[in-house]
C-alpha atoms as a PDB file:
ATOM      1  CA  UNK A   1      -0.984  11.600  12.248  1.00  0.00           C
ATOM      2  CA  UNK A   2      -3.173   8.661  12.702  1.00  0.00           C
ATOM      3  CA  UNK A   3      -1.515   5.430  14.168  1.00  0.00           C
ATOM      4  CA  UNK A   4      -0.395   3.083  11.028  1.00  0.00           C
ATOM      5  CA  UNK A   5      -2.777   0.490  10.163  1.00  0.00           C
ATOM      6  CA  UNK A   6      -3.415  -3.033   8.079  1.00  0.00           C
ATOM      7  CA  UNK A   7      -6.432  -4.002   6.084  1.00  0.00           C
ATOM      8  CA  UNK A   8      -5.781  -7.279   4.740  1.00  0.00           C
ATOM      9  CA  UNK A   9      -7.750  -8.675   1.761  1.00  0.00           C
ATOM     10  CA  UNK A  10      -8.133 -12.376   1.392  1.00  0.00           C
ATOM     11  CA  UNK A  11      -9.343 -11.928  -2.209  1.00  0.00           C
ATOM     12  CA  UNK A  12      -8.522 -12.514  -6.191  1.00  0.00           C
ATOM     13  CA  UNK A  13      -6.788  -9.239  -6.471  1.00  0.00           C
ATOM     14  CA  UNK A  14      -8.225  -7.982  -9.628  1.00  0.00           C
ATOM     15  CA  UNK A  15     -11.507  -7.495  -8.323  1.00  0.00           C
ATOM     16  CA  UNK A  16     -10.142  -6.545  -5.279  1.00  0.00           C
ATOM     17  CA  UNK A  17      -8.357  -3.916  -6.710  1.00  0.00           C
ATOM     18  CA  UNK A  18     -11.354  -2.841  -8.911  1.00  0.00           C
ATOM     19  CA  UNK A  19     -12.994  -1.808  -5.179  1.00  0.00           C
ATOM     20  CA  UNK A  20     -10.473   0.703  -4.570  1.00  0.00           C
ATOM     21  CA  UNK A  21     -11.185   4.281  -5.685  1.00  0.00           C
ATOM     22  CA  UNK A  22      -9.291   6.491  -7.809  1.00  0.00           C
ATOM     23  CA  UNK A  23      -5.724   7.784  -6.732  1.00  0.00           C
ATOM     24  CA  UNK A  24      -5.941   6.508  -3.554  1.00  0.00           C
ATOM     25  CA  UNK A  25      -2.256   4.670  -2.399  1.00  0.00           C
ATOM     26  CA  UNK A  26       1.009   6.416  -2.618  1.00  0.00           C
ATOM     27  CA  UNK A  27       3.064   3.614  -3.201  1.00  0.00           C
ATOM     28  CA  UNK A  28       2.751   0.051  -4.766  1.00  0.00           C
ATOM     29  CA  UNK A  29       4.797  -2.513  -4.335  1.00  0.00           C
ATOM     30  CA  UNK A  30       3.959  -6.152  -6.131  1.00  0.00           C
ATOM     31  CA  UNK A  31       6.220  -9.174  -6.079  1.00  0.00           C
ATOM     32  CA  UNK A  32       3.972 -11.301  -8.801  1.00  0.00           C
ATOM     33  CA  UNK A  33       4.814 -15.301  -9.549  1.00  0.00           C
ATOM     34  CA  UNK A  34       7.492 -15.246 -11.936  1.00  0.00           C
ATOM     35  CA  UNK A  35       6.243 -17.601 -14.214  1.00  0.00           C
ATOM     36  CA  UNK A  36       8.698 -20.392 -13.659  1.00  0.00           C
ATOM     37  CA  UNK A  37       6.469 -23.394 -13.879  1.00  0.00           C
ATOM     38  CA  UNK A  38       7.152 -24.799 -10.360  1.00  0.00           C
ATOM     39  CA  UNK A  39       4.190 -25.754  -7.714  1.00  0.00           C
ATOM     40  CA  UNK A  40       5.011 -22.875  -4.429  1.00  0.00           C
ATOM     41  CA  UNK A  41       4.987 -24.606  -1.236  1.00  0.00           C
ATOM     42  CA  UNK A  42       5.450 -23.291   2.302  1.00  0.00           C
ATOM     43  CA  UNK A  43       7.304 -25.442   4.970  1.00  0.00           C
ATOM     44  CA  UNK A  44       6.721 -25.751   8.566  1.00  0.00           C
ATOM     45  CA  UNK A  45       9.017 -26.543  10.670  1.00  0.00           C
ATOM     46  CA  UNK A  46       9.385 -26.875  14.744  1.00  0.00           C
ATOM     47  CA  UNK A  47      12.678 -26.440  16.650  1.00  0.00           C
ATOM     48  CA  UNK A  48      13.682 -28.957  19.294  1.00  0.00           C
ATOM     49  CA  UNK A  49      16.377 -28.785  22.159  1.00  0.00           C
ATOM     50  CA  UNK A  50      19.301 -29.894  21.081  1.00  0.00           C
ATOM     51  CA  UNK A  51      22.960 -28.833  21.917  1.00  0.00           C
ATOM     52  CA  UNK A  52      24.359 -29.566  18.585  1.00  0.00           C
ATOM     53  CA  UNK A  53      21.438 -28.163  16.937  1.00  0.00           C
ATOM     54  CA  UNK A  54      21.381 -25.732  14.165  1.00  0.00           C
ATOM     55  CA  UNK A  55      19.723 -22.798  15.862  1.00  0.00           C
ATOM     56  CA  UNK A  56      20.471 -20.290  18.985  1.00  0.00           C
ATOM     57  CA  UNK A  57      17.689 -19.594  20.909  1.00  0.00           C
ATOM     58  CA  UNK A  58      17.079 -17.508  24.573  1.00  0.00           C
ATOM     59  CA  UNK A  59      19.641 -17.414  26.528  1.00  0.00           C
ATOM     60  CA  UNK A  60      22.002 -19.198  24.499  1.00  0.00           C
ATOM     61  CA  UNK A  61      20.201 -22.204  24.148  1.00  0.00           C
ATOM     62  CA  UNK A  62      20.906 -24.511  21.142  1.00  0.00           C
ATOM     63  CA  UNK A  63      17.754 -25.924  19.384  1.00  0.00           C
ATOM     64  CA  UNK A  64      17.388 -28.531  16.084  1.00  0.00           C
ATOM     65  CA  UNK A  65      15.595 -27.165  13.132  1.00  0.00           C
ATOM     66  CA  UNK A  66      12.638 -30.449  11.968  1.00  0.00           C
ATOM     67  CA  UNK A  67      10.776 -30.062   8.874  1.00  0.00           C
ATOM     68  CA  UNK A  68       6.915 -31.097   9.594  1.00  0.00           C
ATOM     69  CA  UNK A  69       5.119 -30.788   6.053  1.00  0.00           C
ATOM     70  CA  UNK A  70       5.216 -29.071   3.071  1.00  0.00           C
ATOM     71  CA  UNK A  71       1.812 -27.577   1.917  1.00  0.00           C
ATOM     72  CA  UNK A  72       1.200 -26.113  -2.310  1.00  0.00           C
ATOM     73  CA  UNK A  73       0.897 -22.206  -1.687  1.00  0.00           C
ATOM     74  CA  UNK A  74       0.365 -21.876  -5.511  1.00  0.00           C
ATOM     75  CA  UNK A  75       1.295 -22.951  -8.916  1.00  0.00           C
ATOM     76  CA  UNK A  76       3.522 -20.590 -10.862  1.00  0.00           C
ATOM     77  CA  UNK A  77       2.527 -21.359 -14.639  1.00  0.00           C
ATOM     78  CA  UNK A  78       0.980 -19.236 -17.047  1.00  0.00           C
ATOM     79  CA  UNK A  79       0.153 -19.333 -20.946  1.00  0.00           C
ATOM     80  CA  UNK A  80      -0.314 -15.749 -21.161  1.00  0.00           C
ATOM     81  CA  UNK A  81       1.888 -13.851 -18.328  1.00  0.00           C
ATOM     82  CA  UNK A  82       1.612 -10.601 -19.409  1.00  0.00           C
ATOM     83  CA  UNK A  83      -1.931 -11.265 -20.230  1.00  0.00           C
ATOM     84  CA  UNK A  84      -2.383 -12.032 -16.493  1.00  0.00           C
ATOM     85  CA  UNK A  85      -0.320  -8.817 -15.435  1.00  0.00           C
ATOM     86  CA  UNK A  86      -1.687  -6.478 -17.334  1.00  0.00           C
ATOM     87  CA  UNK A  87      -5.608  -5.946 -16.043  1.00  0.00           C
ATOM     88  CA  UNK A  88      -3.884  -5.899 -12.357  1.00  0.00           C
ATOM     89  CA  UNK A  89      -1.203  -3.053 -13.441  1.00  0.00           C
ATOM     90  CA  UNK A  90      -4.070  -1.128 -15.219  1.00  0.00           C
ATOM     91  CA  UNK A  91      -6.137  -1.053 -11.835  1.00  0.00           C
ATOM     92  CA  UNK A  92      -2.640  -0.209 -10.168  1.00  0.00           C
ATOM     93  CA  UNK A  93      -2.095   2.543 -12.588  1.00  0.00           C
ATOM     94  CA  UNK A  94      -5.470   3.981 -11.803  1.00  0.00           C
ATOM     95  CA  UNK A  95      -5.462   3.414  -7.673  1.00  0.00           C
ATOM     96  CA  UNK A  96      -1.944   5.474  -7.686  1.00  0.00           C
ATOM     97  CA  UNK A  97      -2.025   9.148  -6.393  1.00  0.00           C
ATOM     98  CA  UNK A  98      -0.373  11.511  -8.882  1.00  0.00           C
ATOM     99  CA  UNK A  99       3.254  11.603  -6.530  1.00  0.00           C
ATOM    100  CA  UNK A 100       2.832   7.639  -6.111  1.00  0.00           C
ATOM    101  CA  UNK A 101       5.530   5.340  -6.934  1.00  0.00           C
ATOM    102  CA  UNK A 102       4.839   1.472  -8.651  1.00  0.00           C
ATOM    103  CA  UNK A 103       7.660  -1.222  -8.071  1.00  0.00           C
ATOM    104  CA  UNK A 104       6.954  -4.680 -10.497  1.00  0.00           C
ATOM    105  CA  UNK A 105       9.848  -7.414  -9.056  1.00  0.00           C
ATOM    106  CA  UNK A 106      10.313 -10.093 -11.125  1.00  0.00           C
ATOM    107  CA  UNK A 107      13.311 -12.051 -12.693  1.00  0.00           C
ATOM    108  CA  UNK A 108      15.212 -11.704 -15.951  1.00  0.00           C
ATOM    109  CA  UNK A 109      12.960 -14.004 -17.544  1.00  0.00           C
ATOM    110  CA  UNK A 110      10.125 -11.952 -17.504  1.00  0.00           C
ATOM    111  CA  UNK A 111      11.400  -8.302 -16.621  1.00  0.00           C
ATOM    112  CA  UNK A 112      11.673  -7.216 -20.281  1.00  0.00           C
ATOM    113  CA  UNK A 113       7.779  -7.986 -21.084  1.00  0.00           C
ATOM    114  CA  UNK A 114       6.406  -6.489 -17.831  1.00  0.00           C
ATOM    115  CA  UNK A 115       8.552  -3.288 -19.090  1.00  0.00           C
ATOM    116  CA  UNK A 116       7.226  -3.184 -22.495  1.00  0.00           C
ATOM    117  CA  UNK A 117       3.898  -3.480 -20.827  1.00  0.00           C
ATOM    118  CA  UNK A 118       4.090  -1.068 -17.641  1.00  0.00           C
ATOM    119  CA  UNK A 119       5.319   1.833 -20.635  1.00  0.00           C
ATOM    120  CA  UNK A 120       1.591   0.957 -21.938  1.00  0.00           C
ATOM    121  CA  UNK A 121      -0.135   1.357 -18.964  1.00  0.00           C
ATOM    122  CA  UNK A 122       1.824   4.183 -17.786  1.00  0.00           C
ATOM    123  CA  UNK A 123       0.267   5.850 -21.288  1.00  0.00           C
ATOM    124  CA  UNK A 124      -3.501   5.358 -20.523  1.00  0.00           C
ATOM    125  CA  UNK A 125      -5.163   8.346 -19.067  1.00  0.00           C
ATOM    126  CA  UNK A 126      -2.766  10.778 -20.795  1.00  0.00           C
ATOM    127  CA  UNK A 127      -0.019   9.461 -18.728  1.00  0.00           C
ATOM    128  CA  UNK A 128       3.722   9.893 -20.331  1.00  0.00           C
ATOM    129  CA  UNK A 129       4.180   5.994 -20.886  1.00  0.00           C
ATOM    130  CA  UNK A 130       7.845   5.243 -20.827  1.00  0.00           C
ATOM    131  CA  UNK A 131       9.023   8.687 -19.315  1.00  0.00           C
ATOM    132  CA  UNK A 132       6.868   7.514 -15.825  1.00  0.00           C
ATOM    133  CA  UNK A 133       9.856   5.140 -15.894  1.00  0.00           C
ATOM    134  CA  UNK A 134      12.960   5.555 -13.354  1.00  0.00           C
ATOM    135  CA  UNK A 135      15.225   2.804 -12.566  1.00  0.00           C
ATOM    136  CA  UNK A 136      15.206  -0.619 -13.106  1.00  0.00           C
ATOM    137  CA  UNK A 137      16.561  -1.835  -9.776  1.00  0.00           C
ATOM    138  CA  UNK A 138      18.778  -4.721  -9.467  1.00  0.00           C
ATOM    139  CA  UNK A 139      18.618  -6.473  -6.032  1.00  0.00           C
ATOM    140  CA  UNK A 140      21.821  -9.068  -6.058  1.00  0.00           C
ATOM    141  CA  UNK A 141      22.330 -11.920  -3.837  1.00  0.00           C
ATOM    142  CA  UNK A 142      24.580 -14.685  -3.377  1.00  0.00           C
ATOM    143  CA  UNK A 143      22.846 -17.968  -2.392  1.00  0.00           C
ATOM    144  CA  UNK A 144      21.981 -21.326  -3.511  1.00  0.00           C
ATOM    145  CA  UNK A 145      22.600 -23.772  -6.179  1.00  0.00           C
ATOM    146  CA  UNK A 146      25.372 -22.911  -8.458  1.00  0.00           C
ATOM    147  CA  UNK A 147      24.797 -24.590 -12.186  1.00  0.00           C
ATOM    148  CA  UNK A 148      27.588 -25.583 -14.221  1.00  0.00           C
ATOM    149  CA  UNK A 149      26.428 -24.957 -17.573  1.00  0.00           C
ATOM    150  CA  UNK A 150      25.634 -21.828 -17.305  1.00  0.00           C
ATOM    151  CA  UNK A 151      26.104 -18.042 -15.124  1.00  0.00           C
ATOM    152  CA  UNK A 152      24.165 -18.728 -11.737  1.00  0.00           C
ATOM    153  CA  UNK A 153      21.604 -16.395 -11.757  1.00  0.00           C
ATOM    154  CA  UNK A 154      21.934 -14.692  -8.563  1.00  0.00           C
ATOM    155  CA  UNK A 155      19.650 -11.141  -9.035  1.00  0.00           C
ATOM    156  CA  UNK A 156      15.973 -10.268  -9.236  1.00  0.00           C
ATOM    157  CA  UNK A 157      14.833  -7.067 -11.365  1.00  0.00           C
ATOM    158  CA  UNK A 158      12.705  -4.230  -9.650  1.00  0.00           C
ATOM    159  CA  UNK A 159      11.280  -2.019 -11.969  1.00  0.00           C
ATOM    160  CA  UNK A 160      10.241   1.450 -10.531  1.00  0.00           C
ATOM    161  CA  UNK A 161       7.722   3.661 -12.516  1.00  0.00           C
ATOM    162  CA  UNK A 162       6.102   6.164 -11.207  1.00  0.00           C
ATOM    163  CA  UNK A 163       2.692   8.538 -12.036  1.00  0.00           C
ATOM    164  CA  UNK A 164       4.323  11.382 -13.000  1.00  0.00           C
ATOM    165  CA  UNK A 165       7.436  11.331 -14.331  1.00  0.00           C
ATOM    166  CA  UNK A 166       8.657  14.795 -12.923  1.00  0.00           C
ATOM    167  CA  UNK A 167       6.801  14.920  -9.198  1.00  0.00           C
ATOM    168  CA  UNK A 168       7.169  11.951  -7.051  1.00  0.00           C
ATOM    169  CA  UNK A 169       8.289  11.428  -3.925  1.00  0.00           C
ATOM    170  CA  UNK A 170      11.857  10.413  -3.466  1.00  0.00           C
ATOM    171  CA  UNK A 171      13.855  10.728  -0.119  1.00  0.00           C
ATOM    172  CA  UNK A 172      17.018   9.862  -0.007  1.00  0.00           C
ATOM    173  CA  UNK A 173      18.110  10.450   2.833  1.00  0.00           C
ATOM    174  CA  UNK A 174      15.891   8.408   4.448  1.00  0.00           C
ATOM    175  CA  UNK A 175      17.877   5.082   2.661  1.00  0.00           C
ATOM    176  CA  UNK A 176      19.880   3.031   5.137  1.00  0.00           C
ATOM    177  CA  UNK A 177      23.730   3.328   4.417  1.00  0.00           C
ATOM    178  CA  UNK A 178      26.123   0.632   2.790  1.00  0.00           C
ATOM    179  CA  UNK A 179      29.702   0.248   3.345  1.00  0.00           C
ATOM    180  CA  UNK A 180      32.479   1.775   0.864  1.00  0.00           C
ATOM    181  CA  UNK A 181      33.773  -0.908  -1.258  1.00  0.00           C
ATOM    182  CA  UNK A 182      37.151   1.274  -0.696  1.00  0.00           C
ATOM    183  CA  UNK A 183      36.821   2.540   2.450  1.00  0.00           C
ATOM    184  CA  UNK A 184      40.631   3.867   2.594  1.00  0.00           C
ATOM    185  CA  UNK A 185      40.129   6.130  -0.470  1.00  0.00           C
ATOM    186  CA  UNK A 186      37.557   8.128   1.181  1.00  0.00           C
ATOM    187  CA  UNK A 187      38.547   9.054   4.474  1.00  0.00           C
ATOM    188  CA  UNK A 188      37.383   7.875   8.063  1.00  0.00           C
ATOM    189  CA  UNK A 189      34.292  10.222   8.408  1.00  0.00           C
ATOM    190  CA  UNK A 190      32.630   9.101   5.185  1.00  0.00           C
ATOM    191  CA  UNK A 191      33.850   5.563   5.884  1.00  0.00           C
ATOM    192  CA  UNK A 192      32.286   5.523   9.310  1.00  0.00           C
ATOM    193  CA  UNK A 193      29.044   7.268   7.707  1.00  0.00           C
ATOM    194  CA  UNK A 194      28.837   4.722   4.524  1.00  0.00           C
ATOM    195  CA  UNK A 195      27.015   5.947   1.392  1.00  0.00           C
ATOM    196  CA  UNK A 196      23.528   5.690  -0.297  1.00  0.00           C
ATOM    197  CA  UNK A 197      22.696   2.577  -2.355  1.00  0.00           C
ATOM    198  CA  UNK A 198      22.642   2.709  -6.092  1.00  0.00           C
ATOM    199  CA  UNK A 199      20.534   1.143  -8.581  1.00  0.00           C
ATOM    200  CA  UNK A 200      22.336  -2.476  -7.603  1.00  0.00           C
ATOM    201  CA  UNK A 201      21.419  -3.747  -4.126  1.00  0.00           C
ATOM    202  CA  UNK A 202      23.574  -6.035  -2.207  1.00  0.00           C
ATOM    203  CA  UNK A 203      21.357  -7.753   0.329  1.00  0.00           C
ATOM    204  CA  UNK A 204      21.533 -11.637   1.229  1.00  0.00           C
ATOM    205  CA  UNK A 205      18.475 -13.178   0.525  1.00  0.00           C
ATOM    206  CA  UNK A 206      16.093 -14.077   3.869  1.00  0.00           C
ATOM    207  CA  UNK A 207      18.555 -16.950   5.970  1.00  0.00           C
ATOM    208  CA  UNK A 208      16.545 -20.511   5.910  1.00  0.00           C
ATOM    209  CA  UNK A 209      17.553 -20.756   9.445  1.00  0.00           C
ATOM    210  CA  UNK A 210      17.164 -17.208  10.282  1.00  0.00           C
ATOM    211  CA  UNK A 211      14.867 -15.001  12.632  1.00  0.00           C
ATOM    212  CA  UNK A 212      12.813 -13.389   9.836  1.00  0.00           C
ATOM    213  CA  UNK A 213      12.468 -17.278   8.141  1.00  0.00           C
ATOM    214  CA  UNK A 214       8.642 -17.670   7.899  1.00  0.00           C
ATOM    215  CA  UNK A 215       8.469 -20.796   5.443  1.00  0.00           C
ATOM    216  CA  UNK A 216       6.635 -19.417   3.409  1.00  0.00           C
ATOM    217  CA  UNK A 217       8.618 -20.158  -0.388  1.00  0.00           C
ATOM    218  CA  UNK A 218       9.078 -16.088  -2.119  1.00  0.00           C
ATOM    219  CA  UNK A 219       9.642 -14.598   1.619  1.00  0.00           C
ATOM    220  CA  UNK A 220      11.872 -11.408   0.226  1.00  0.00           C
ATOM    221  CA  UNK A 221      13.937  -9.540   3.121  1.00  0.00           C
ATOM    222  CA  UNK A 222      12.463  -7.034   5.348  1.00  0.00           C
ATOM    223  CA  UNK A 223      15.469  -5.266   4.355  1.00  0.00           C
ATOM    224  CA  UNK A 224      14.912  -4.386   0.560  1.00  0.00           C
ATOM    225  CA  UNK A 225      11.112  -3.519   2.078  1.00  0.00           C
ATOM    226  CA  UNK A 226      12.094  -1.251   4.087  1.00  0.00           C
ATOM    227  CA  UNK A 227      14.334   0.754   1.772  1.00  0.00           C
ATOM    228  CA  UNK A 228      11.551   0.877  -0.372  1.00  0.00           C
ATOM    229  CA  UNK A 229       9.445   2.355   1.767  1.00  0.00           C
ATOM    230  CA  UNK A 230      11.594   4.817   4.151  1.00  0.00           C
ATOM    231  CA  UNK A 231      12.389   6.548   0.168  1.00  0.00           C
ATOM    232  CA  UNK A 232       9.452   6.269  -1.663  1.00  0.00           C
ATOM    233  CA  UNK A 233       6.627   7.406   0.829  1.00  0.00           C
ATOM    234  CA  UNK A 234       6.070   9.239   3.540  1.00  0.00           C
ATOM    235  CA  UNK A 235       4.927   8.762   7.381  1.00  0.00           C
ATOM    236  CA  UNK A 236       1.066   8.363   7.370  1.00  0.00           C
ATOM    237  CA  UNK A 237       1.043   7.408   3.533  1.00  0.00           C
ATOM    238  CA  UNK A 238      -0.812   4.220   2.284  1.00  0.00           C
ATOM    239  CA  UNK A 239       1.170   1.032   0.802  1.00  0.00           C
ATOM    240  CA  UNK A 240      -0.787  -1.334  -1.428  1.00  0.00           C
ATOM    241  CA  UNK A 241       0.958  -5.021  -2.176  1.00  0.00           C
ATOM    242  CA  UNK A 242      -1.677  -7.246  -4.027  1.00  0.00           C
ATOM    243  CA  UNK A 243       0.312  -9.759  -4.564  1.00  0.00           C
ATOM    244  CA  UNK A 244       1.247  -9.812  -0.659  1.00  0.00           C
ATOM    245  CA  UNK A 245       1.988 -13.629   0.114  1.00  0.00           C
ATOM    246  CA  UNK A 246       4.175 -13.645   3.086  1.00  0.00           C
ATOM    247  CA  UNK A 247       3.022  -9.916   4.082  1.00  0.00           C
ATOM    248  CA  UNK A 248       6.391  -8.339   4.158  1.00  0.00           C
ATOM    249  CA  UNK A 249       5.300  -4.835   2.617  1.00  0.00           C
ATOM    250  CA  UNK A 250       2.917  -4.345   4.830  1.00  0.00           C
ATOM    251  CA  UNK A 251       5.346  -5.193   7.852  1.00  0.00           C
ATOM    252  CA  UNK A 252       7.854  -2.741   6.326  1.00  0.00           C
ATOM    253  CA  UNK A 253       5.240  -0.306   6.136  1.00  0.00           C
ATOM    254  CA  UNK A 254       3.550  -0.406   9.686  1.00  0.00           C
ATOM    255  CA  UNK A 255       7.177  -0.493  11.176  1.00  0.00           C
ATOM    256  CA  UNK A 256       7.976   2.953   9.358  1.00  0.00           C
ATOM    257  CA  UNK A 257       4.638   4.452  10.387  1.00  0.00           C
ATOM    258  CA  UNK A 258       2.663   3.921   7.137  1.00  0.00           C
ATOM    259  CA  UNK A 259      -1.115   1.783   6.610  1.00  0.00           C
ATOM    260  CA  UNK A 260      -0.860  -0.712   4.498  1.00  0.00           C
ATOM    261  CA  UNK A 261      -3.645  -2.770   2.036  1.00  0.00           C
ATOM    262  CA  UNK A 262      -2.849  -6.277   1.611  1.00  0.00           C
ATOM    263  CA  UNK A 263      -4.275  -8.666  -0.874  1.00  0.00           C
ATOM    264  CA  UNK A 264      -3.875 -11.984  -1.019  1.00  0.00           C
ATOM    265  CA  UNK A 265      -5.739 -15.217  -2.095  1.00  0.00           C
ATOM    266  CA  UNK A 266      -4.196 -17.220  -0.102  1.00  0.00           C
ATOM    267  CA  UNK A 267      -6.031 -18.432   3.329  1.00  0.00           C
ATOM    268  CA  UNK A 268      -2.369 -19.537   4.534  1.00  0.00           C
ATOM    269  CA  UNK A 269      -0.783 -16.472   3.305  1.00  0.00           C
ATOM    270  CA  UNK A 270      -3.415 -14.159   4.933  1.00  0.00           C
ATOM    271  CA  UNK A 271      -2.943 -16.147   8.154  1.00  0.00           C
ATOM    272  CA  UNK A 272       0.304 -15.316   8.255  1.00  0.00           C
ATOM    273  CA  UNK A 273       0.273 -12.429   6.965  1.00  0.00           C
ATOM    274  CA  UNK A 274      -2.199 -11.469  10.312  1.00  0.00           C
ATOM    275  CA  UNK A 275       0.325 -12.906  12.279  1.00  0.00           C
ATOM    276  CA  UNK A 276       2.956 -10.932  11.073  1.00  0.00           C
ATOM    277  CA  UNK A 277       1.665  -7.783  11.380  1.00  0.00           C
ATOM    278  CA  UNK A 278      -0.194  -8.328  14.542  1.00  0.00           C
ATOM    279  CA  UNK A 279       3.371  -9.111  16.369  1.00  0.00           C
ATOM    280  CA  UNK A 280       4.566  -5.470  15.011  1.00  0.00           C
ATOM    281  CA  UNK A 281       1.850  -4.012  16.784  1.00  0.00           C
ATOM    282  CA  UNK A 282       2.546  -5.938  19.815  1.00  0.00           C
ATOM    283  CA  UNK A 283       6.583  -4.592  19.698  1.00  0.00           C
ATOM    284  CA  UNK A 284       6.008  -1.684  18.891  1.00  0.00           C
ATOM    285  CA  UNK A 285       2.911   1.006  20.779  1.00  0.00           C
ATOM    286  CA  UNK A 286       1.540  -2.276  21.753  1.00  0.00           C
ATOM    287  CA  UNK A 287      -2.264  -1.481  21.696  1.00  0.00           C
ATOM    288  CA  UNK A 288      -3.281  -1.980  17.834  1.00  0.00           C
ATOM    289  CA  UNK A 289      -4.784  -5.261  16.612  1.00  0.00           C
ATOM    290  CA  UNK A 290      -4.025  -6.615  12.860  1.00  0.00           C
ATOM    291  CA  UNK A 291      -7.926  -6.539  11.875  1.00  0.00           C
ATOM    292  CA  UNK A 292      -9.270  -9.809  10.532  1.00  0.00           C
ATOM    293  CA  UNK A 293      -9.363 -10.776   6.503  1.00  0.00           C
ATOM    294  CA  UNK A 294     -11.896  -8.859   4.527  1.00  0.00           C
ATOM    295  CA  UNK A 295     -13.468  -9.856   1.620  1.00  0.00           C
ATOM    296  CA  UNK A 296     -14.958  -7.998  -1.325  1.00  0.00           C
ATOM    297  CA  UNK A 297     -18.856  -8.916  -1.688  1.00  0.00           C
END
């Protein structure tokens, strides 16, 4: 098997996505703007010694977290949302091999459009439309502001589809394990073993002061990434994220032995996107460099 790779894309992703050929990515993962009408920005910080600091570094050492700018990423406003979507899922539809998976994230504002629309695209070509669809995934957290007019709305919506709705590849045993919620009713083996997740994921969002933290404003955990990818594709398979922004598909990917196509139009995404990925090499065999941004002619 050849050694995982990254080809990132510094692009507009619909024509970048037009460039690929036919049935040629096993798994798709995109994590669009949701449409909420606020201006993106990533942060960057610096850490400072500081014993009463906010932050634990080497060897114990206490550092304090400053803020240093805050630089637009991109504006999240559209008149026509699904009217943006839809071209890009098309192209996705038609890049997909025939036992590929598709995962659309967005939030309960949006999620019930993009599923009226992905049962249209999953039609063209003779495809069976809303059968291709599996699961809509709910990934719950518990973080942030808590409104007092209303629910908090604590969950994003993952919606998996995939080519064909009766071959596809699906390995559940390759899922990390969560804890029993009753741990006493089932016995110390399967306690100590833990179960597979269901269609509702507990998993904190990524910690602002945390190790994974890049700054950069959608970040989504390594963790959801991961599960994604150890289930839905296989060693030496190819993940595609066009909508890539902080890069964390692709870093899921290349740490479970996949290559991975990233597309972003972002210069500061693709930077650290390159970043990113370049430090997996580094950790891991150590002799592969993240190759630089390409872009379509």
């Amino acid at each position: 098997m050849a050694s995982p790779s990254v080809t990132i894309l510094e692009a507009d992703n619909l024509p970048a996505l037009a460039g690929l050929p036919d049935s040629s990515v096993d798994l798709i993962y995109v994590d669009p703007p949701f449409n909420t009408g606020v201006t993106q920005r990533r942060t960057r910080i610096r850490t400072v010694r500081d014993v009463a600091g906010d932050r634990t570094g080497f060897g114990g050492q206490r550092y304090r977290t400053e803020k240093l700018a805050s630089a637009p990423i991109y504006t999240d406003a559209f008149d026509d949302y699904v009217g943006f979507l839809r071209p890009r899922m098309v192209e996705a539809h038609r890049v997909l091999k025939p036992t590929g998976s598709l995962f659309l994230h967005l939030d309960a504002r949006e999620v019930h459009y993009g599923k009226i629309m992905l049962d249209e695209v999953f039609a063209l070509r003779g495809g069976a439309g809303r059968r291709c669809f599996q699961n809509e995934i709910i990934w719950a957290y518990d973080y942030g502001a808590r409104p007092t007019r209303r629910w908090p709305a604590k969950h994003d919506n993952i919606l998996w589809y995939t080519r064909d709705p009766d071959d596809y590849t699906f390995h559940l045993d390759a899922s990390d394990r969560i804890p029993y919620m009753a741990p006493g009713l089932v016995g110390a083996e399967k306690a100590a073993r833990g179960k597979t997740p269901t269609d509702v994921w507990w998993h904190t969002i990524v910690s602002p002061t945390g190790k994974e933290k890049t700054g950069y404003p959608t970040q989504k955990p390594l963790g959801i990434l991961e599960r994604i990818v150890r289930v839905h594709s296989n060693p030496g398979d190819t993940v595609l994220d066009f909508f890539a922004g902080s890069g964390t598909a692709g870093v899921a990917a290349l740490r479970n032995g996949r290559h991975a196509i990233l597309i972003d139009q972002s210069p500061a995404a693709c930077a650290l996107m390159r970043k990113r990925c370049a430090e997996v090499f580094v950790n891991g065999a150590g002799s592969f460099e993240a190759p630089s941004p390409e872009k379509p002619q």
